[in-house]
C-alpha atoms as a PDB file:
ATOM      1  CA  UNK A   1     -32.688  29.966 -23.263  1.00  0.00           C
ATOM      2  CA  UNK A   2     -29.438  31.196 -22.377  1.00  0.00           C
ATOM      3  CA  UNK A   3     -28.000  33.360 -25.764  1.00  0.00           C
ATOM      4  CA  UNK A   4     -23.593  32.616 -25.612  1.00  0.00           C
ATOM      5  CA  UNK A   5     -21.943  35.887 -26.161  1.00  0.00           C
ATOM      6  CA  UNK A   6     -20.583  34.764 -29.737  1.00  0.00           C
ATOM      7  CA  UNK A   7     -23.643  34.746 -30.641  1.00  0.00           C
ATOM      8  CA  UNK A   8     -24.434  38.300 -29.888  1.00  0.00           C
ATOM      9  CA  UNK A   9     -21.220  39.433 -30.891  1.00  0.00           C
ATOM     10  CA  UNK A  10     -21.566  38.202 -34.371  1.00  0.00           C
ATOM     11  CA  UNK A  11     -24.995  38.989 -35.093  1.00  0.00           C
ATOM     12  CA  UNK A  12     -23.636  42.882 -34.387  1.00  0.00           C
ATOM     13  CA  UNK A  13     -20.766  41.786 -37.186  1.00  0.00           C
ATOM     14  CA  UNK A  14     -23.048  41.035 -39.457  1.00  0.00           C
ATOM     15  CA  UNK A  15     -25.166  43.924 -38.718  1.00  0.00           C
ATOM     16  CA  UNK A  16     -22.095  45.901 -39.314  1.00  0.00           C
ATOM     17  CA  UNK A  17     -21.365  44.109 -42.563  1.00  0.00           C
ATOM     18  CA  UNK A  18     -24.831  44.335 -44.073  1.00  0.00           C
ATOM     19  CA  UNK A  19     -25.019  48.182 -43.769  1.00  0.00           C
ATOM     20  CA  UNK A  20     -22.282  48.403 -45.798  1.00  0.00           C
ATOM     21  CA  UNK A  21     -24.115  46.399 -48.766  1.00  0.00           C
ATOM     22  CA  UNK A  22     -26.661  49.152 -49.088  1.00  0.00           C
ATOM     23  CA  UNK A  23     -27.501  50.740 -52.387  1.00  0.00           C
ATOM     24  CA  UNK A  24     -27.277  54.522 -52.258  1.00  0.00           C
ATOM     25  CA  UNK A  25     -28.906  54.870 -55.617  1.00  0.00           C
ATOM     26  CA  UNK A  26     -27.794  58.018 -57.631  1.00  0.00           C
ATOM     27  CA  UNK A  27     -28.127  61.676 -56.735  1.00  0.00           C
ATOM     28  CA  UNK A  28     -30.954  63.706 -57.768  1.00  0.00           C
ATOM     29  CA  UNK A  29     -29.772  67.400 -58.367  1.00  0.00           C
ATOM     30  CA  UNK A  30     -32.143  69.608 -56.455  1.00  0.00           C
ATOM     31  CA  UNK A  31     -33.727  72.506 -57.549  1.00  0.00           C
ATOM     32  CA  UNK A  32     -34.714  75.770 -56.362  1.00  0.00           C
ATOM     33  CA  UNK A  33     -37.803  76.239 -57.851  1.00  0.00           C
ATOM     34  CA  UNK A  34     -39.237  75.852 -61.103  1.00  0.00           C
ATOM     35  CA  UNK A  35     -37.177  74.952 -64.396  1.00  0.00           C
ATOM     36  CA  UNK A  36     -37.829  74.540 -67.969  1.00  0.00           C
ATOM     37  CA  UNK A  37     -36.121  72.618 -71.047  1.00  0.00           C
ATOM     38  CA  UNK A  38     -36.435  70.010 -73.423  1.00  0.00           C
ATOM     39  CA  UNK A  39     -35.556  65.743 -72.047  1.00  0.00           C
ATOM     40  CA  UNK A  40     -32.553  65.227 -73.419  1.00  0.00           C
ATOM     41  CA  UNK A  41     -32.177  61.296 -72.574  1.00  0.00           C
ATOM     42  CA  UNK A  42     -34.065  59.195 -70.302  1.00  0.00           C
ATOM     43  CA  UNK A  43     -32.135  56.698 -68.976  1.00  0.00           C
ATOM     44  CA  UNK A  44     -33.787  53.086 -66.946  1.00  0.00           C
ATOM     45  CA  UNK A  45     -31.954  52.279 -63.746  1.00  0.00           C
ATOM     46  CA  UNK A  46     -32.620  49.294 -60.787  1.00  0.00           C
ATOM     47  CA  UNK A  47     -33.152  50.925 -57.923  1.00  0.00           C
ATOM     48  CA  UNK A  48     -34.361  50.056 -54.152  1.00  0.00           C
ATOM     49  CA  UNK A  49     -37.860  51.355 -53.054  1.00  0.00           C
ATOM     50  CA  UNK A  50     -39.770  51.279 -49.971  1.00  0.00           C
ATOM     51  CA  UNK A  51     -38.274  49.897 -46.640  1.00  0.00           C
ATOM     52  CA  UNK A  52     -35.643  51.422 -44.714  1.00  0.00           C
ATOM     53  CA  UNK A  53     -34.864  53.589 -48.151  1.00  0.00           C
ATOM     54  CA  UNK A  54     -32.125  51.313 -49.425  1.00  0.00           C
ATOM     55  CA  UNK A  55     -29.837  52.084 -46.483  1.00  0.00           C
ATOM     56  CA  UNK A  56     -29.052  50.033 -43.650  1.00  0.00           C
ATOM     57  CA  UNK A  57     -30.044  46.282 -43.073  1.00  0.00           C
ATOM     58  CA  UNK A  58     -33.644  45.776 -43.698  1.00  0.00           C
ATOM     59  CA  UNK A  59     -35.970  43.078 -41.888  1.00  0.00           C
ATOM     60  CA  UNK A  60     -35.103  39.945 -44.123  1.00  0.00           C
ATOM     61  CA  UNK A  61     -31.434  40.478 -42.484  1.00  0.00           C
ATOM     62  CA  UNK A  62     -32.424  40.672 -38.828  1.00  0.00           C
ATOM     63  CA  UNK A  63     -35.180  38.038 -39.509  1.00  0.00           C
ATOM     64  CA  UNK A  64     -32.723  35.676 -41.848  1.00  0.00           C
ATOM     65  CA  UNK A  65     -30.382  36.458 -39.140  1.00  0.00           C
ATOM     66  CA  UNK A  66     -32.930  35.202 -36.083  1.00  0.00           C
ATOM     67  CA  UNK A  67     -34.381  31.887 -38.184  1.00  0.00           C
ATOM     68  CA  UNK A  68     -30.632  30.806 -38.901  1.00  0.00           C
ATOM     69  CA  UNK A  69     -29.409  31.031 -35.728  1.00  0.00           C
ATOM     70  CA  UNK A  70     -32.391  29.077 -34.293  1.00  0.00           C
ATOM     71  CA  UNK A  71     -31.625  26.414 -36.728  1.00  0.00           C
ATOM     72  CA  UNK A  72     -28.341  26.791 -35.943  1.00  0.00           C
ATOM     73  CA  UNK A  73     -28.397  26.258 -32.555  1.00  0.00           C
ATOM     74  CA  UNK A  74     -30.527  23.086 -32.658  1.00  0.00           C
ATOM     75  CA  UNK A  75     -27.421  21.478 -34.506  1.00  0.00           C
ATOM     76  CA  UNK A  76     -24.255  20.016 -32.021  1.00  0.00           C
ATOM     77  CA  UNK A  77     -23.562  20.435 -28.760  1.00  0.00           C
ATOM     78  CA  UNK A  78     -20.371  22.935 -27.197  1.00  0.00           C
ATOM     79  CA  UNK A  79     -18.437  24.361 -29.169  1.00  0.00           C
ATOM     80  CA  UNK A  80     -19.948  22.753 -32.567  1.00  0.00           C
ATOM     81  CA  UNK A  81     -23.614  24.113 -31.194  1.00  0.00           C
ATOM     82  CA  UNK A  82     -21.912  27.596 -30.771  1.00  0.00           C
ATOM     83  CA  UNK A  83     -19.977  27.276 -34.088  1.00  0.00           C
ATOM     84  CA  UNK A  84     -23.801  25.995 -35.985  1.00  0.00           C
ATOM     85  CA  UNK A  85     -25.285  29.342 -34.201  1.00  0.00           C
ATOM     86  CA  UNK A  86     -22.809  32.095 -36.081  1.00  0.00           C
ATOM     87  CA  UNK A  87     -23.300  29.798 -38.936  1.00  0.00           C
ATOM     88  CA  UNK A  88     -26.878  29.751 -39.468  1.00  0.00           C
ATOM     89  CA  UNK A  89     -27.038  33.802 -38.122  1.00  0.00           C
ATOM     90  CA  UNK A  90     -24.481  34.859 -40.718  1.00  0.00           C
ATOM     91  CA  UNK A  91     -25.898  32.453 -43.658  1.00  0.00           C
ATOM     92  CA  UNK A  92     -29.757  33.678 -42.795  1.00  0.00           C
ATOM     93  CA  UNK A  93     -28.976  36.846 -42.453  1.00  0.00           C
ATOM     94  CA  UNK A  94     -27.042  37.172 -45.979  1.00  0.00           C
ATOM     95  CA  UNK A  95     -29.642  34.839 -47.336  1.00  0.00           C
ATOM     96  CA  UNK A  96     -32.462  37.364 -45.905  1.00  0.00           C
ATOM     97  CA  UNK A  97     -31.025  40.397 -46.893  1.00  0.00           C
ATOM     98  CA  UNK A  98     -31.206  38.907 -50.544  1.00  0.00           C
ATOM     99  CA  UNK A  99     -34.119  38.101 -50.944  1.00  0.00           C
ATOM    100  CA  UNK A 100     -35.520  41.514 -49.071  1.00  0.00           C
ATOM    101  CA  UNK A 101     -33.301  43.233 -51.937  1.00  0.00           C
ATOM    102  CA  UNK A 102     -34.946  40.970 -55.018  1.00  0.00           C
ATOM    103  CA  UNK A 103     -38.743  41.762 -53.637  1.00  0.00           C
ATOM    104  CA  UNK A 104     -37.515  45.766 -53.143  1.00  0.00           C
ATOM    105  CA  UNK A 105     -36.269  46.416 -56.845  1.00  0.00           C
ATOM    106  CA  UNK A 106     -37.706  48.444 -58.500  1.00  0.00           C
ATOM    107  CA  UNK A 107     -37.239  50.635 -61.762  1.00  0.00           C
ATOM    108  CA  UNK A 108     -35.977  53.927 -61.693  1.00  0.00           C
ATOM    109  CA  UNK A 109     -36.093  56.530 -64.874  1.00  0.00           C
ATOM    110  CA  UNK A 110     -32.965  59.222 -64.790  1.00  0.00           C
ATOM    111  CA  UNK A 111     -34.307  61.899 -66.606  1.00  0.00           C
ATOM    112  CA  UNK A 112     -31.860  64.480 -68.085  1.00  0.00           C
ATOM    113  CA  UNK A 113     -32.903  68.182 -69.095  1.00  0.00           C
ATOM    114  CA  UNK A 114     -31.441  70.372 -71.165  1.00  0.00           C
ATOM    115  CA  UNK A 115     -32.458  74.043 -69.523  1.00  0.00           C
ATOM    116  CA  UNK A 116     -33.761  76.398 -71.284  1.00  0.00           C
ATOM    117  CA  UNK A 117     -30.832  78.755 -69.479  1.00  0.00           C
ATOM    118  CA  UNK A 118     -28.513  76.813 -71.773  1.00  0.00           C
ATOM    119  CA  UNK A 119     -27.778  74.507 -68.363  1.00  0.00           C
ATOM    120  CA  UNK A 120     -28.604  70.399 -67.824  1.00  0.00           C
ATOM    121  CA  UNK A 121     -30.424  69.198 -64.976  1.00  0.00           C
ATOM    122  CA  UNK A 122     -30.822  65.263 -64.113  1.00  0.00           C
ATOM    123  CA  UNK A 123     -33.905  64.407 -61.889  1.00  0.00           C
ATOM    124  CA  UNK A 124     -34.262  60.533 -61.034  1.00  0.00           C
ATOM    125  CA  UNK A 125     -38.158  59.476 -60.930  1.00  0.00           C
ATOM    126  CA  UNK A 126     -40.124  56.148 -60.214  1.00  0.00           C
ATOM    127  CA  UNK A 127     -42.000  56.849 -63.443  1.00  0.00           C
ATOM    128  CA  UNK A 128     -41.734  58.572 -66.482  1.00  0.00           C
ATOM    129  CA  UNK A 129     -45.440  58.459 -67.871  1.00  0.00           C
ATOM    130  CA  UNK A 130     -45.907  59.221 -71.538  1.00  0.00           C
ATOM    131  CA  UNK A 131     -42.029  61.486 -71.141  1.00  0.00           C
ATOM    132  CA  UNK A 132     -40.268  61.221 -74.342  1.00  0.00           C
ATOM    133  CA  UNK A 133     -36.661  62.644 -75.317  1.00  0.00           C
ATOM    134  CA  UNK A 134     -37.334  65.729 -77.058  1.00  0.00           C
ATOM    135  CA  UNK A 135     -40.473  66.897 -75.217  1.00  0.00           C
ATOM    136  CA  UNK A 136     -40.904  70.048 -73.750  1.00  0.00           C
ATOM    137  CA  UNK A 137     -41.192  69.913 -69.664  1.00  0.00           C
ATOM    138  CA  UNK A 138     -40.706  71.545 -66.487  1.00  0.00           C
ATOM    139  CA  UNK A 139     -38.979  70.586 -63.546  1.00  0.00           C
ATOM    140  CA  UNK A 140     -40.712  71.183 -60.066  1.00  0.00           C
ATOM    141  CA  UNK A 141     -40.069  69.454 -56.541  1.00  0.00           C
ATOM    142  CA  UNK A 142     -37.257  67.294 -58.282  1.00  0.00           C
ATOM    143  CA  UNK A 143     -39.992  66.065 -60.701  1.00  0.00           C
ATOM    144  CA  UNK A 144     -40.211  65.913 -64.031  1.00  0.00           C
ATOM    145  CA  UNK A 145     -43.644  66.617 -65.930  1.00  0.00           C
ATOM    146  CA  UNK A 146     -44.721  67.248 -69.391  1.00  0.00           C
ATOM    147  CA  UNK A 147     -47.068  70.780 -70.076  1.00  0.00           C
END
């Protein structure tokens, strides 16, 4: 099966395009070493887990991508064939990417600590446990744990 250049060319477009739809998330400030204080608000986010860590296009792109321009391509002939390709690669690969980012979510917890230096620290975890605002923890390794 001989691939038209289009083809390729937009399937690097949208490659291009996708990357830029990633979701960086929000920082974590990093410690050096162990802190103490007192959670001063926990805060729920949506976040992306697992995968390519929420950056860059993922598999349901590239496969979206591959399925819709087979489909596309079985459409037409000429130029209408080649116009059905970029279709169906541009309109799978948007249409994978979606639903890769819909399984992927996930809940994040932003946990904010008021140091017992008289400074704040925020730390964003997958889970929070039994963490409640006003408890007494320690920050280690950019997590944040109850003792």
């Amino acid at each position: 099966m001989k691939t038209p250049k289009i083809v390729i060319a937009t399937f690097l477009a949208v490659a291009a395009l996708m990357s830029g739809c990633s979701n960086t998330g929000s920082t974590t400030a990093s410690s050096s070493g162990t802190a103490y204080g007192v959670v001063e608000a926990i805060d729920m986010t949506s976040g992306s887990s697992g995968g390519m860590g929420g950056s860059g296009i993922g598999a349901g792109a590239v496969i979206g991508g591959v399925v819709g321009g087979v489909l596309g391509h079985q459409v037409g002939g000429g130029k209408g064939q080649d116009i059905a390709t970029v279709a169906g690669v541009v309109g799978g690969a948007v249409a994978g990417h979606q639903i890769e980012k819909s399984r992927t979510q996930q809940n994040t917890y932003r946990v904010r600590v008021r140091l017992d230096n008289g400074g704040s620290q925020t730390v964003t975890q997958q889970s929070i446990s039994d963490l409640r605002v006003g408890d007494r923890v320690r920050i280690d390794n950019d997590r944040v744990t109850r003792y």
